[in-house]
N, C-alpha and C. Protein backbone atom coordinates (compact mmCIF):
# COMPACT_ATOMS: atom_id res chain seq x y z
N UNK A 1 119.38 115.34 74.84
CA UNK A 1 119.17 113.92 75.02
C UNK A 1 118.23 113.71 76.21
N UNK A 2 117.58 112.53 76.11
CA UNK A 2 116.23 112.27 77.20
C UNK A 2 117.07 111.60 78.87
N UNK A 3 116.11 112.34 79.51
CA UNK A 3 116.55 111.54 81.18
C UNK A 3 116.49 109.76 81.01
N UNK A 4 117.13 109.69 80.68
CA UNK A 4 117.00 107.94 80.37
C UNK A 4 118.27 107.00 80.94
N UNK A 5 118.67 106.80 81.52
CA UNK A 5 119.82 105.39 81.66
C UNK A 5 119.80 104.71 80.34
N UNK A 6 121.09 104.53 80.32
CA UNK A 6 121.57 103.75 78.46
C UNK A 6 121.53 102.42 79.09
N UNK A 7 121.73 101.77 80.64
CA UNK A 7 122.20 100.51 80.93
C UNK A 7 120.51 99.99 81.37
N UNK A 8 119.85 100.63 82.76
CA UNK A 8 118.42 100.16 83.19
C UNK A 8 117.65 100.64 82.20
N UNK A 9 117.51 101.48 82.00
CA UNK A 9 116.08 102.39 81.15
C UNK A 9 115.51 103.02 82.10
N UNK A 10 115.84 103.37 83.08
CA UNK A 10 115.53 104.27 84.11
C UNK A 10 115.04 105.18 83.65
N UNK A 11 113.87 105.98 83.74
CA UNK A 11 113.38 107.03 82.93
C UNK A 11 112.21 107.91 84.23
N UNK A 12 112.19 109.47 83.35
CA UNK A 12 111.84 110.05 84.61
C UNK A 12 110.27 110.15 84.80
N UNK A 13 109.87 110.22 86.31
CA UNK A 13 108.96 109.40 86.49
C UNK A 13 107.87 110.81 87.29
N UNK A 14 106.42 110.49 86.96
CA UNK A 14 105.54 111.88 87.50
C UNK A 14 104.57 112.10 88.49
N UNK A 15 104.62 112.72 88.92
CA UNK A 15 103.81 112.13 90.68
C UNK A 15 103.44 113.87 91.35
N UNK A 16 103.24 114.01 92.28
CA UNK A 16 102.52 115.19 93.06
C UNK A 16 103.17 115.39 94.43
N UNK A 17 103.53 116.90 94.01
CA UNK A 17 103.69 117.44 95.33
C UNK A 17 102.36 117.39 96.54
N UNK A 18 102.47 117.04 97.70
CA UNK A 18 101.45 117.59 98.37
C UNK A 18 101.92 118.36 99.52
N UNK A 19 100.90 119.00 99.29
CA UNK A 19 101.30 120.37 100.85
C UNK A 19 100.38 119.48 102.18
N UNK A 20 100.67 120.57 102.96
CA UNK A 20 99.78 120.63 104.47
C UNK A 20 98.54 120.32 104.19
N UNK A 21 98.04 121.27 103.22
CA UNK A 21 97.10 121.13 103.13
C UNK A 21 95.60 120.47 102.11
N UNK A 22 96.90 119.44 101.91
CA UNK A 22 96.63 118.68 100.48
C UNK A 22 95.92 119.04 99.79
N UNK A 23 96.91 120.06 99.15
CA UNK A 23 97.11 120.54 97.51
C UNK A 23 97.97 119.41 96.99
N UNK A 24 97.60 119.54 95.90
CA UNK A 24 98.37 118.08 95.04
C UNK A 24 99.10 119.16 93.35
N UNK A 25 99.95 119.30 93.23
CA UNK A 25 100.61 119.93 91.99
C UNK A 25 101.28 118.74 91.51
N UNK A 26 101.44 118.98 90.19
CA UNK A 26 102.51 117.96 89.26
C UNK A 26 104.27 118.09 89.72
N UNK A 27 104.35 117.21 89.37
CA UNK A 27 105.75 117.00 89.84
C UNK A 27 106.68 116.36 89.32
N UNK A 28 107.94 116.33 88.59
CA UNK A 28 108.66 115.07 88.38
C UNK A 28 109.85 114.85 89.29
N UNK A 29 110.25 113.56 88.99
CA UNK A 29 111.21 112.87 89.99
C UNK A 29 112.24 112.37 88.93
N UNK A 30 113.36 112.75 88.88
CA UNK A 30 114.42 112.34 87.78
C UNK A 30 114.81 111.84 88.41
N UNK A 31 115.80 110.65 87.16
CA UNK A 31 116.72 109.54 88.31
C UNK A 31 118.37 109.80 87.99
N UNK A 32 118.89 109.60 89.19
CA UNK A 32 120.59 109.94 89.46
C UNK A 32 121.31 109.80 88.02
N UNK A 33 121.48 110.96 87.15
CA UNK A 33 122.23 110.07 85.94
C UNK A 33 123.48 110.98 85.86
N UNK A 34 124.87 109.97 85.64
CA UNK A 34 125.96 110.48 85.23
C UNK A 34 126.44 110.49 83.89
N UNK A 35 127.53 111.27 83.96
CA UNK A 35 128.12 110.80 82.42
C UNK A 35 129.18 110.39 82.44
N UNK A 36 129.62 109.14 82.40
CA UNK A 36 130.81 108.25 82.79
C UNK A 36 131.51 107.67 81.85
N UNK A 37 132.84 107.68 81.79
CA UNK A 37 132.80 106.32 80.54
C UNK A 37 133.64 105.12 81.47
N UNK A 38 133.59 104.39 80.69
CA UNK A 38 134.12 103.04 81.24
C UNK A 38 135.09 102.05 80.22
N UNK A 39 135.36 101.55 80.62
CA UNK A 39 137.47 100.98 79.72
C UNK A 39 136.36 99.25 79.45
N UNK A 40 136.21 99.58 78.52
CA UNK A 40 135.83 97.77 77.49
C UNK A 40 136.96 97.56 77.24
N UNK A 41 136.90 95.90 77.95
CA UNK A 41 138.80 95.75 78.10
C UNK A 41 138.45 94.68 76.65
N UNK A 42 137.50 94.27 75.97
CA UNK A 42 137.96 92.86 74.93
C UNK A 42 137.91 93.99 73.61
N UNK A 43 137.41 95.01 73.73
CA UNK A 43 137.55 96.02 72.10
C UNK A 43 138.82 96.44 72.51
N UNK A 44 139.06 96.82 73.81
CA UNK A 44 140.06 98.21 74.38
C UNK A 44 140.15 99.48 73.94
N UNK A 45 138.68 99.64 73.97
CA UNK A 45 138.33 101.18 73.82
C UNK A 45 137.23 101.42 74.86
N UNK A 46 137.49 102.97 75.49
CA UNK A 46 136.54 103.80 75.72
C UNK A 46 135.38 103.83 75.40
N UNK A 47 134.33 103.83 76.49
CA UNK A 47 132.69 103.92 76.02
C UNK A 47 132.62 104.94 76.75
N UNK A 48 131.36 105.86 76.83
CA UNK A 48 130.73 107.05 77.52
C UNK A 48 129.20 106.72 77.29
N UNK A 49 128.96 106.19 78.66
CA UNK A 49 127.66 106.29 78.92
C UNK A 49 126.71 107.04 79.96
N UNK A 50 125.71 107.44 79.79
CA UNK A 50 124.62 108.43 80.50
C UNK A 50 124.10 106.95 81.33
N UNK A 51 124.57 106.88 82.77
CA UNK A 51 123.77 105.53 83.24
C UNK A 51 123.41 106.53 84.83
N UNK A 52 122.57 105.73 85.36
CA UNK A 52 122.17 106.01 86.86
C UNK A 52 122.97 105.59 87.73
N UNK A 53 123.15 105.71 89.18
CA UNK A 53 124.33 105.70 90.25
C UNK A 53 123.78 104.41 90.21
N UNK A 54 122.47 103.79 90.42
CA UNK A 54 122.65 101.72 90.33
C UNK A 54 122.92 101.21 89.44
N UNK A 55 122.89 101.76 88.29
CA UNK A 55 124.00 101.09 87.24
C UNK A 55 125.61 100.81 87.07
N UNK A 56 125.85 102.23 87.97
CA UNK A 56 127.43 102.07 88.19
C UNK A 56 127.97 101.24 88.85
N UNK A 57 126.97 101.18 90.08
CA UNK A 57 127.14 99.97 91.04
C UNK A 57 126.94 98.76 90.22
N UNK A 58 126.01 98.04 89.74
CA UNK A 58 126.18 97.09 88.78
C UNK A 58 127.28 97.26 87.92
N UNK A 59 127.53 98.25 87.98
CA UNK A 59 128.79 97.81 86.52
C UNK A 59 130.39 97.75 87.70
N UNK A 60 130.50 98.19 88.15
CA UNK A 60 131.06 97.80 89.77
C UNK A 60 131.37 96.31 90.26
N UNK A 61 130.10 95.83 90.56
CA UNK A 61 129.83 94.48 90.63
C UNK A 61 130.35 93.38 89.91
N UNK A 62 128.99 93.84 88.61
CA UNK A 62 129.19 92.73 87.99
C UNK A 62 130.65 92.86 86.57
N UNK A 63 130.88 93.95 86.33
CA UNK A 63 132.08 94.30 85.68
C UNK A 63 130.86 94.96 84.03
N UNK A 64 131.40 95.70 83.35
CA UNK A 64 130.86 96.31 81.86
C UNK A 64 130.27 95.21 81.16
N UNK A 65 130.89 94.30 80.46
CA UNK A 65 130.60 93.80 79.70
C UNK A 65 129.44 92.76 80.20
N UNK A 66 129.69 91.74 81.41
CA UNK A 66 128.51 91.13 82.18
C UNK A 66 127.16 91.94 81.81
N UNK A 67 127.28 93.13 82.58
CA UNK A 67 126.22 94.46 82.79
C UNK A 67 125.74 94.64 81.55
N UNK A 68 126.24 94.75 80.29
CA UNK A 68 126.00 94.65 78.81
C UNK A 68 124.81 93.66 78.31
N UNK A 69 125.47 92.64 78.95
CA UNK A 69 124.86 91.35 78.20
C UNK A 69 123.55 91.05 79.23
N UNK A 70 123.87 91.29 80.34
CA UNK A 70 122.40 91.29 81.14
C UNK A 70 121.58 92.28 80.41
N UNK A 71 121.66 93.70 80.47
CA UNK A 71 120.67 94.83 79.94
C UNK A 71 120.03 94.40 78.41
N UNK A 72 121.30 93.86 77.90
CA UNK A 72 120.49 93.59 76.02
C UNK A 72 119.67 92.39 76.10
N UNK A 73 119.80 91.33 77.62
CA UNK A 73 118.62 90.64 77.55
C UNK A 73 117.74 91.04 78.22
N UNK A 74 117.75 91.78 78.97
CA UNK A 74 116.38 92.23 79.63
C UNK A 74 115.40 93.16 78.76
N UNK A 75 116.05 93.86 77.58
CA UNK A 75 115.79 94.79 76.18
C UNK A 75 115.87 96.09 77.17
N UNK A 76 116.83 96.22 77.94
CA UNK A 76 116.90 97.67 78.33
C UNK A 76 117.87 98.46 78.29
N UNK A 77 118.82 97.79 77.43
CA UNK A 77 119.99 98.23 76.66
C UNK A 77 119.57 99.27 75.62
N UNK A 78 120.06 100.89 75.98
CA UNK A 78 119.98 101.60 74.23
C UNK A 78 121.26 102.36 74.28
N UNK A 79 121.85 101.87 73.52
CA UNK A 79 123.17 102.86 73.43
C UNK A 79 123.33 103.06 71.63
C-alpha cells in the first residue's frame, strides 16, 4: 500500500540532500504514518486506518466522525 494518509492525503514528498559541499542527491521525506484503528461510536464498529501523527491529533480534537466529514469535504478522504 502507498505512503499516503487515508484522513489528509499526506503523501511522500522529494527534495535533495545537500552536503558541505553542495552536492545535491535525491531524496525522499515520508510523512509520520501509523496504523491505528479507532471505535465509530454511531456504526459501533472498528475502523483501521493508515493516518499521519496530525491526523490523530485531529481525530483527538475534533473526534472520528467530525474528522470524516471534514476530509470527504476537502476530497482528501480515501479509505
Amino acid at each position: 500500500m502507498a505512503k499516503v494518509c487515508q484522513l489528509t492525503g499526506k503523501r511522500t514528498q522529494v527534495g535533495n540532500n545537500v552536503s558541505h559541499a553542495n552536492n545535491k542527491t535525491k531524496r525522499k521525506f515520508y510523512p509520520n504514518l501509523q496504523t491505528k484503528k479507532f471505535y465509530l461510536e454511531s456504526e459501533g464498529v472498528w475502523v483501521s486506518l493508515k493516518v499521519s501523527a496530525k491526523a490523530i491529533r485531529t481525530i483527538n480534537k475534533k473526534g472520528l466522525e467530525a474528522a470524516l466529514v471534514d476530509a470527504a469535504r476537502k476530497g482528501t478522504l480515501n479509505v
